[in-house]
Protein backbone atom coordinates (compact mmCIF):
# COMPACT_ATOMS: atom_id res chain seq x y z
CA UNK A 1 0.27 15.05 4.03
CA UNK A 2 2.49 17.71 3.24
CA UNK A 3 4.45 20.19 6.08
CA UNK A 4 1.99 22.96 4.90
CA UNK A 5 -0.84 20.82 6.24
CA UNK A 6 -0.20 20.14 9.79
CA UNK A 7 -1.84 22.31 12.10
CA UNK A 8 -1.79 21.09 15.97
CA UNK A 9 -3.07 22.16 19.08
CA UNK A 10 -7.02 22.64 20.28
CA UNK A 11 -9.28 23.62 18.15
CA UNK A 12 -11.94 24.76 20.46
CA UNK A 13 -13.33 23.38 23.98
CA UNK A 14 -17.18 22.64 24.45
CA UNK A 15 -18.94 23.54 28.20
CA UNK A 16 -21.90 23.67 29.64
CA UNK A 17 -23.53 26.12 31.08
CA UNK A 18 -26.53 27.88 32.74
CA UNK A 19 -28.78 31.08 32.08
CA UNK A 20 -28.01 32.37 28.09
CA UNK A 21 -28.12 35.83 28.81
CA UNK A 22 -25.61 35.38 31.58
CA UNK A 23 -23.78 33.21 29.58
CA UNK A 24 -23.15 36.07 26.71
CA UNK A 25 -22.72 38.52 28.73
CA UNK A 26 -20.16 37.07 31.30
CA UNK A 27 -18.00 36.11 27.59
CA UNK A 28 -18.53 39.35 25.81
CA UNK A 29 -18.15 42.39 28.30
CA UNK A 30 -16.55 40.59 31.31
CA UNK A 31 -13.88 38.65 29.27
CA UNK A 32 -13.89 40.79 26.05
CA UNK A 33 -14.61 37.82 23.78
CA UNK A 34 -16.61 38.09 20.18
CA UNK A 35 -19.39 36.48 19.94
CA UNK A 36 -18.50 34.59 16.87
CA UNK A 37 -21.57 32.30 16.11
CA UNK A 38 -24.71 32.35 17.19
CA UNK A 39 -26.45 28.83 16.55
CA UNK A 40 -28.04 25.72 18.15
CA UNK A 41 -27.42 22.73 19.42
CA UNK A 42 -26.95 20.73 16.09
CA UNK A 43 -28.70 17.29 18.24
CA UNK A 44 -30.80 19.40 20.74
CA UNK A 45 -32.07 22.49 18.05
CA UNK A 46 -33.99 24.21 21.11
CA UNK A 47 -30.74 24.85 22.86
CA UNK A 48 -28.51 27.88 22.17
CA UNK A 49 -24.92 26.91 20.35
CA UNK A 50 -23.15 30.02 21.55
CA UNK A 51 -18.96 30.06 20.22
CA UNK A 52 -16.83 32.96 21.72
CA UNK A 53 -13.18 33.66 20.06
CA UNK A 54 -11.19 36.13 18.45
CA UNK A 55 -12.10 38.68 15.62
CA UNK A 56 -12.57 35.52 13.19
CA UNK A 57 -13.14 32.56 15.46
CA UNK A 58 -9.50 31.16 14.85
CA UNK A 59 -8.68 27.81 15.78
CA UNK A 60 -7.18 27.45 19.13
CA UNK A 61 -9.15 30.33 20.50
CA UNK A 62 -12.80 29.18 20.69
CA UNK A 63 -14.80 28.32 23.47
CA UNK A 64 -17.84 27.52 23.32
CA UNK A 65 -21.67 26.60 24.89
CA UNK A 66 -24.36 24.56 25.35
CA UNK A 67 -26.33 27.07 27.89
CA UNK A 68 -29.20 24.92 29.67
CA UNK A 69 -31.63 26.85 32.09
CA UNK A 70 -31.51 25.17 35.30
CA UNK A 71 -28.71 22.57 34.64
CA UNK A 72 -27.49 20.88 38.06
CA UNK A 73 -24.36 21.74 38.70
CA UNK A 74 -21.42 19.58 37.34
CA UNK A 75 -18.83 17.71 39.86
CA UNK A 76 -15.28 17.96 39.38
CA UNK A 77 -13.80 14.64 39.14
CA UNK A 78 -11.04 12.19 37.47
CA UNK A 79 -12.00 11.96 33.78
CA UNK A 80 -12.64 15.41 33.39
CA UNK A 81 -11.23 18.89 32.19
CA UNK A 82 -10.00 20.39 35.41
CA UNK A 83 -9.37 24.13 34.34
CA UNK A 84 -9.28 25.93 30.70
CA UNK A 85 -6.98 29.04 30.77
CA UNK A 86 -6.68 31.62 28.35
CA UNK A 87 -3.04 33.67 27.47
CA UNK A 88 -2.66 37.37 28.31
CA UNK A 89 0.42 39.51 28.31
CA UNK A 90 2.46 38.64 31.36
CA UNK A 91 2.21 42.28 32.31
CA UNK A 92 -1.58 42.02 32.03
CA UNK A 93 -2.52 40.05 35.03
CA UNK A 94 -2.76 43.18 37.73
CA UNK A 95 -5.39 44.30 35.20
CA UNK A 96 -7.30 41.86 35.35
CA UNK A 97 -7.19 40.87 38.99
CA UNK A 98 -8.54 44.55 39.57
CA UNK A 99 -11.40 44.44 36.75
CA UNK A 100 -12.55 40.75 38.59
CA UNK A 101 -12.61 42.87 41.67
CA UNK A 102 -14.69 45.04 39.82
CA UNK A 103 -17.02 42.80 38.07
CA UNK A 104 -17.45 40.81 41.21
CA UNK A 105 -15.82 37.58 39.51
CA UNK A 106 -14.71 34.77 41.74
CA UNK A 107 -11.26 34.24 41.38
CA UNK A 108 -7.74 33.30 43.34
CA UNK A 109 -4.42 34.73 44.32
CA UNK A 110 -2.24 34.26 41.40
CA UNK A 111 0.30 31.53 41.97
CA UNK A 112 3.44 30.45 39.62
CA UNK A 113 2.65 27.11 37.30
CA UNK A 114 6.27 26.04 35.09
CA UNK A 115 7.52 30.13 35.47
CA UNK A 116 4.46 31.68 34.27
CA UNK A 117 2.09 33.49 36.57
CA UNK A 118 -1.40 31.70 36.74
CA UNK A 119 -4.50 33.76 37.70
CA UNK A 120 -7.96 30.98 38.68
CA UNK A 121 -11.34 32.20 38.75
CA UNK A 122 -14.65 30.81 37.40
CA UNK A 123 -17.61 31.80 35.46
CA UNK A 124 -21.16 32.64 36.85
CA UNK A 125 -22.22 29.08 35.94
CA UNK A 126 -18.86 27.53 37.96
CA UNK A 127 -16.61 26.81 35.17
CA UNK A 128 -13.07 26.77 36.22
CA UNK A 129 -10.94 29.12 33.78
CA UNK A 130 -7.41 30.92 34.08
CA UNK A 131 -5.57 33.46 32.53
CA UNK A 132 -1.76 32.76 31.76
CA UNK A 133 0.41 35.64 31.51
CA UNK A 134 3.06 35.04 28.47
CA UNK A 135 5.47 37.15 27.89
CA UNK A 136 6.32 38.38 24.23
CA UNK A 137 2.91 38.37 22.88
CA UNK A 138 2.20 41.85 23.49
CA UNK A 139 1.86 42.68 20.02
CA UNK A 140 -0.22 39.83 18.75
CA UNK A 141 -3.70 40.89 17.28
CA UNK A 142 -6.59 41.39 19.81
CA UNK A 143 -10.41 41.48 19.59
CA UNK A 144 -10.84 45.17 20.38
CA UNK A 145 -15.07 45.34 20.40
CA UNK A 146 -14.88 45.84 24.05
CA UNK A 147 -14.01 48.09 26.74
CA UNK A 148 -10.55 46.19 27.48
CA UNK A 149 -7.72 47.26 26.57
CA UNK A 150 -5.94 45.86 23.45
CA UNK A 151 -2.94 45.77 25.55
CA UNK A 152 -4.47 43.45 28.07
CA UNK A 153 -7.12 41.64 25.91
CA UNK A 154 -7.28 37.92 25.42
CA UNK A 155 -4.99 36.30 22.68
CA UNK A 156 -6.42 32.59 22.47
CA UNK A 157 -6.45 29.32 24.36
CA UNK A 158 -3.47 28.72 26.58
CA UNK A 159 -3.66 25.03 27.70
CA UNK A 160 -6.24 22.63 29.11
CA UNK A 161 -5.74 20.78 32.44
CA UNK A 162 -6.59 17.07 32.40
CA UNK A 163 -7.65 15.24 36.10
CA UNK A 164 -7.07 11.70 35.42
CA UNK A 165 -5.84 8.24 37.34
CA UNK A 166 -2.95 8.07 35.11
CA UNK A 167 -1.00 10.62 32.44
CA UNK A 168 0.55 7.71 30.18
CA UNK A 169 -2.41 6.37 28.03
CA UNK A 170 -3.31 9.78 27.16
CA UNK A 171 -0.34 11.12 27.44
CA UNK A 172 0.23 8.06 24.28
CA UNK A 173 -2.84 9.61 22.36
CA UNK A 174 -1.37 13.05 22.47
CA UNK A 175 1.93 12.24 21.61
CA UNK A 176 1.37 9.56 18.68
CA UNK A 177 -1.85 11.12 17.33
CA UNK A 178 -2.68 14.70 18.21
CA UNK A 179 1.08 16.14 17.62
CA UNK A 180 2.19 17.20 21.34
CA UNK A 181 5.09 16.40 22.88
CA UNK A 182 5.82 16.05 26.45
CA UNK A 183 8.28 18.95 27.70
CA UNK A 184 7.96 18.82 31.74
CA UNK A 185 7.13 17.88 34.88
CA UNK A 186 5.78 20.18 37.88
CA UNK A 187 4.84 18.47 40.84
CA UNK A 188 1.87 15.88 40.05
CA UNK A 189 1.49 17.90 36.75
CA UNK A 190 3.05 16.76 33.48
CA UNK A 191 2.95 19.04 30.44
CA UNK A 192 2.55 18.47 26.45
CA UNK A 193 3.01 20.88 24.22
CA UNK A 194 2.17 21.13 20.03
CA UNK A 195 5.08 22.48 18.30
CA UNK A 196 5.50 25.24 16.49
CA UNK A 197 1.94 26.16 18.39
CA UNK A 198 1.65 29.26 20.46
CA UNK A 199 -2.02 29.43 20.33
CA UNK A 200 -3.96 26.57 21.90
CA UNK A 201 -0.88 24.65 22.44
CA UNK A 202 -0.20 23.31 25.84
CA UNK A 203 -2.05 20.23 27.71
CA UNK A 204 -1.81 19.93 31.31
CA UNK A 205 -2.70 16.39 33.01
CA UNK A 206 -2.60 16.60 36.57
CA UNK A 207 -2.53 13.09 37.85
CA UNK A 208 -5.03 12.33 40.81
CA UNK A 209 -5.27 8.54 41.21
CA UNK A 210 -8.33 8.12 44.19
CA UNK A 211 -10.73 11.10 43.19
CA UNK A 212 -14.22 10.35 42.52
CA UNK A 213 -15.38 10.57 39.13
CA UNK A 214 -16.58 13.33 37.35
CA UNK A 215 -20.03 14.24 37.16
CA UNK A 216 -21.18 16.17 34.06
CA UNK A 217 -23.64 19.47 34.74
CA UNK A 218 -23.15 23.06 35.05
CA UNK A 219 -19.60 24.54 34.71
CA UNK A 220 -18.63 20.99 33.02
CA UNK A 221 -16.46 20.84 30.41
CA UNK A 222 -18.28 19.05 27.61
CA UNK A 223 -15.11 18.12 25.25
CA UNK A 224 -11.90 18.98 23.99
CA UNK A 225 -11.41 19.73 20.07
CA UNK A 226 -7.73 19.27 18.25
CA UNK A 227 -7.06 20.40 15.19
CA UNK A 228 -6.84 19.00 12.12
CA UNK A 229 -6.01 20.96 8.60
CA UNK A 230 -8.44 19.37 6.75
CA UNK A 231 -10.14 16.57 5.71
CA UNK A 232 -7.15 13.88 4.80
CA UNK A 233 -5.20 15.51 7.72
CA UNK A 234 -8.41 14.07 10.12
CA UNK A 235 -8.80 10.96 8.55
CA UNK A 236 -5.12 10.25 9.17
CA UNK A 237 -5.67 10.86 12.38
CA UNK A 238 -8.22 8.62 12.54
CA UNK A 239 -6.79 5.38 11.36
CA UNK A 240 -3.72 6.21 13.50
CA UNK A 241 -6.02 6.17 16.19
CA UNK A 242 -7.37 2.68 15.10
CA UNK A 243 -4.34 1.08 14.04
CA UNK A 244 -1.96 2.38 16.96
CA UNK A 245 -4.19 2.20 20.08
CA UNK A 246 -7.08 0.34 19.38
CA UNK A 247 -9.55 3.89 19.41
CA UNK A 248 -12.82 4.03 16.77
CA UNK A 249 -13.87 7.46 16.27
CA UNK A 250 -17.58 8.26 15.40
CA UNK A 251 -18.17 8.51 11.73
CA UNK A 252 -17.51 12.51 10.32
CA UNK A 253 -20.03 15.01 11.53
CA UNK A 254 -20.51 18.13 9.46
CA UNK A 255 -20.69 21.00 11.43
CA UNK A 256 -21.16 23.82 9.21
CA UNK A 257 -17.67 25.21 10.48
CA UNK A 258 -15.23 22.53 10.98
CA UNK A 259 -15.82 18.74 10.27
CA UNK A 260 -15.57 16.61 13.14
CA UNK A 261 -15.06 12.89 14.57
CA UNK A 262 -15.28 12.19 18.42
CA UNK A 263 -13.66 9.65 20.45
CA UNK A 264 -12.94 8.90 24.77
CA UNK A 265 -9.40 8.69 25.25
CA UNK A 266 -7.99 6.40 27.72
CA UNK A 267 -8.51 9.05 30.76
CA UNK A 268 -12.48 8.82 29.70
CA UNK A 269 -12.27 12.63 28.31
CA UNK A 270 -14.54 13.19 25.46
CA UNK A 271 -11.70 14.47 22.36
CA UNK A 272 -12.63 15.64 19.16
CA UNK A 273 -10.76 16.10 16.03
CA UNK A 274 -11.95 19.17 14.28
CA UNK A 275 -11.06 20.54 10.62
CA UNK A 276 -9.72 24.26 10.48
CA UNK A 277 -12.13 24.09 6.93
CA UNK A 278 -13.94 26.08 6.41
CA UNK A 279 -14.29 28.96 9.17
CA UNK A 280 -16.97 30.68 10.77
CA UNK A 281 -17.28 32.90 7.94
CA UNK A 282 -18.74 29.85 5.77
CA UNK A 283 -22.57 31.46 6.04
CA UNK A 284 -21.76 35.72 6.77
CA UNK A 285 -19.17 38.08 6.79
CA UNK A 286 -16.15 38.55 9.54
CA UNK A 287 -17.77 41.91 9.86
CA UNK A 288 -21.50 40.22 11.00
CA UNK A 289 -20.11 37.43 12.96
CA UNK A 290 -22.28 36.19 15.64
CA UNK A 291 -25.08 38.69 14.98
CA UNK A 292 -27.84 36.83 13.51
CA UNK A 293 -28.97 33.29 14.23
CA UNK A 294 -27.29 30.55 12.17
CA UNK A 295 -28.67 26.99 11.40
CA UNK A 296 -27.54 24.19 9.34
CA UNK A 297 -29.36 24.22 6.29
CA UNK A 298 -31.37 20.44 7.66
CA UNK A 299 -32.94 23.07 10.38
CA UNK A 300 -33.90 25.58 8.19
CA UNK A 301 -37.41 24.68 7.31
CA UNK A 302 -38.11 24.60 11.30
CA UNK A 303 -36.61 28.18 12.19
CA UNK A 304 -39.81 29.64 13.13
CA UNK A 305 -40.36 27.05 15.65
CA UNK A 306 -36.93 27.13 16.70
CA UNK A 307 -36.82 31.11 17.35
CA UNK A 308 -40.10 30.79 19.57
CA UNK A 309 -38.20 28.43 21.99
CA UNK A 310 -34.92 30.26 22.14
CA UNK A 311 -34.92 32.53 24.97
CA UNK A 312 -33.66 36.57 24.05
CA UNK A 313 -30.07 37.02 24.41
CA UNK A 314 -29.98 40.62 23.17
């Protein structure tokens, strides 16, 4: 594997969540995300697939849903993906905290988290996100297809925050397989970072021996996605995995967009390894993203059926 091919960081994180409708809109004209791809549920084909991102669904800015009418809410617990925060400008947070107040979106006084202001609120369906001012990244491109502001609009993932019993065993999978290193401590929070990664490149695992468990639902954070360049960059992964800690993936799932293996880290979080091959504009243009409904070519023959189950999201 060559420099050239390395690529670290997340690739996308995977939640669930509630009503569709309230799902896109919440993403789209609260947030300012593009809807990127519209699909389904590759294992559950009368569920929405919805993936929110950047103007081309780059790696280590997608987020995306399983929306399920009437899930029961989730329970935050060890073994689960306490917060997912996104980066703004540092000078962008007043902004925001104003437009929340407008929007009526529960959120919390910022606080400070290692020197960077830290703004908490959560979704209509109780996920708990963040925006992360950073400073310097003013000038970075922005999805502009909203009414925010370029100069205060979303620029990708920021970190994930792990609650687990212990930060060493994953904190050993990140390090050895996924391409972070550890760079600090904060209080019961110890950070890894992907270098040479601005974009999707921090991990947080805040260590909480004596919680409950989680419990998966509403608001839940389904998985975690790192990247992988491609193919050979994944399956080296894979057998480091095997060979260094004792971890089988699943075999290689194909889908559409990236090419994927899953495994549970020590900490019990679902991880996947996802391919940056080939990109969400594998089946329509950049321009078109997320417009029409997109299925696998296996689903194909059922579409009809599948469109008279899928509620209207328009």
């Amino acid at each position: 594997m060559t420099d050239t091919q390395i690529r670290n960081g997340i690739h996308h994180v995977t939640a669930i969540a509630g009503n569709a409708r309230r799902n896109v809109e919440f993403y789209t004209r609260t947030l300012g995300l593009r809807l990127v791809k519209k699909t389904v549920n590759f294992d559950d084909p009368g569920t929405y697939h919805f993936y929110y991102g950047d103007e081309t669904g780059a790696p280590g800015t997608i987020l995306t849903f399983f929306p399920w009418d009437h899930v029961a809410p989730g329970r935050l617990g060890i073994g689960e993906t306490q917060e997912t925060a996104f980066r703004v400008p540092e000078a962008s947070i007043g902004y925001w905290t104003h437009r929340f107040v407008d929007k009526g979106v529960a959120y919390q006084a910022p606080v400070k988290r290692f020197g960077q202001t830290v703004l908490a609120f959560k979704d209509p369906h109780g996920m708990r996100l963040a925006l992360i001012g950073v400073a310097g990244i003013e000038n970075e491109a922005a999805w502009i297809g909203t009414d925010v502001p370029a100069e205060h609009a979303i620029r990708g993932f920021h970190s994930v925050n792990l609650l687990l019993a212990e930060a060493a065993p994953t904190g050993a999978i990140l390090t050895d397989v996924l391409g972070f290193k550890e760079i600090g401590r904060e209080g019961s929070l110890v950070r890894f970072q992907a270098e040479g990664t601005g974009i999707g490149g921090i991990v947080d695992i805040h260590e909480a021996g004596g919680f409950l468990p989680a419990r998966m639902g509403g608001g839940s954070v389904h998985h975690i996605a790192f990247r992988a360049a491609d193919d050979a960059a994944e399956f080296e992964m894979v057998k480091k995995l095997q060979e260094n800690h004792g971890i089988r993936t699943t075999e290689q799932k194909d889908r559409n967009y990236f090419r994927s293996v899953y495994f549970r880290e020590p900490g019990h979080v679902l991880f996947e390894i996802a391919t940056d091959i080939p990109g969400f504009a594998a089946d329509e243009p950049v321009a078109r993203l997320g417009e029409a409904l997109k299925l696998p070519d296996f689903l194909e023959s059922r579409r009809a059926n599948i469109e008279a189950v899928l509620p209207d999201v328009a």
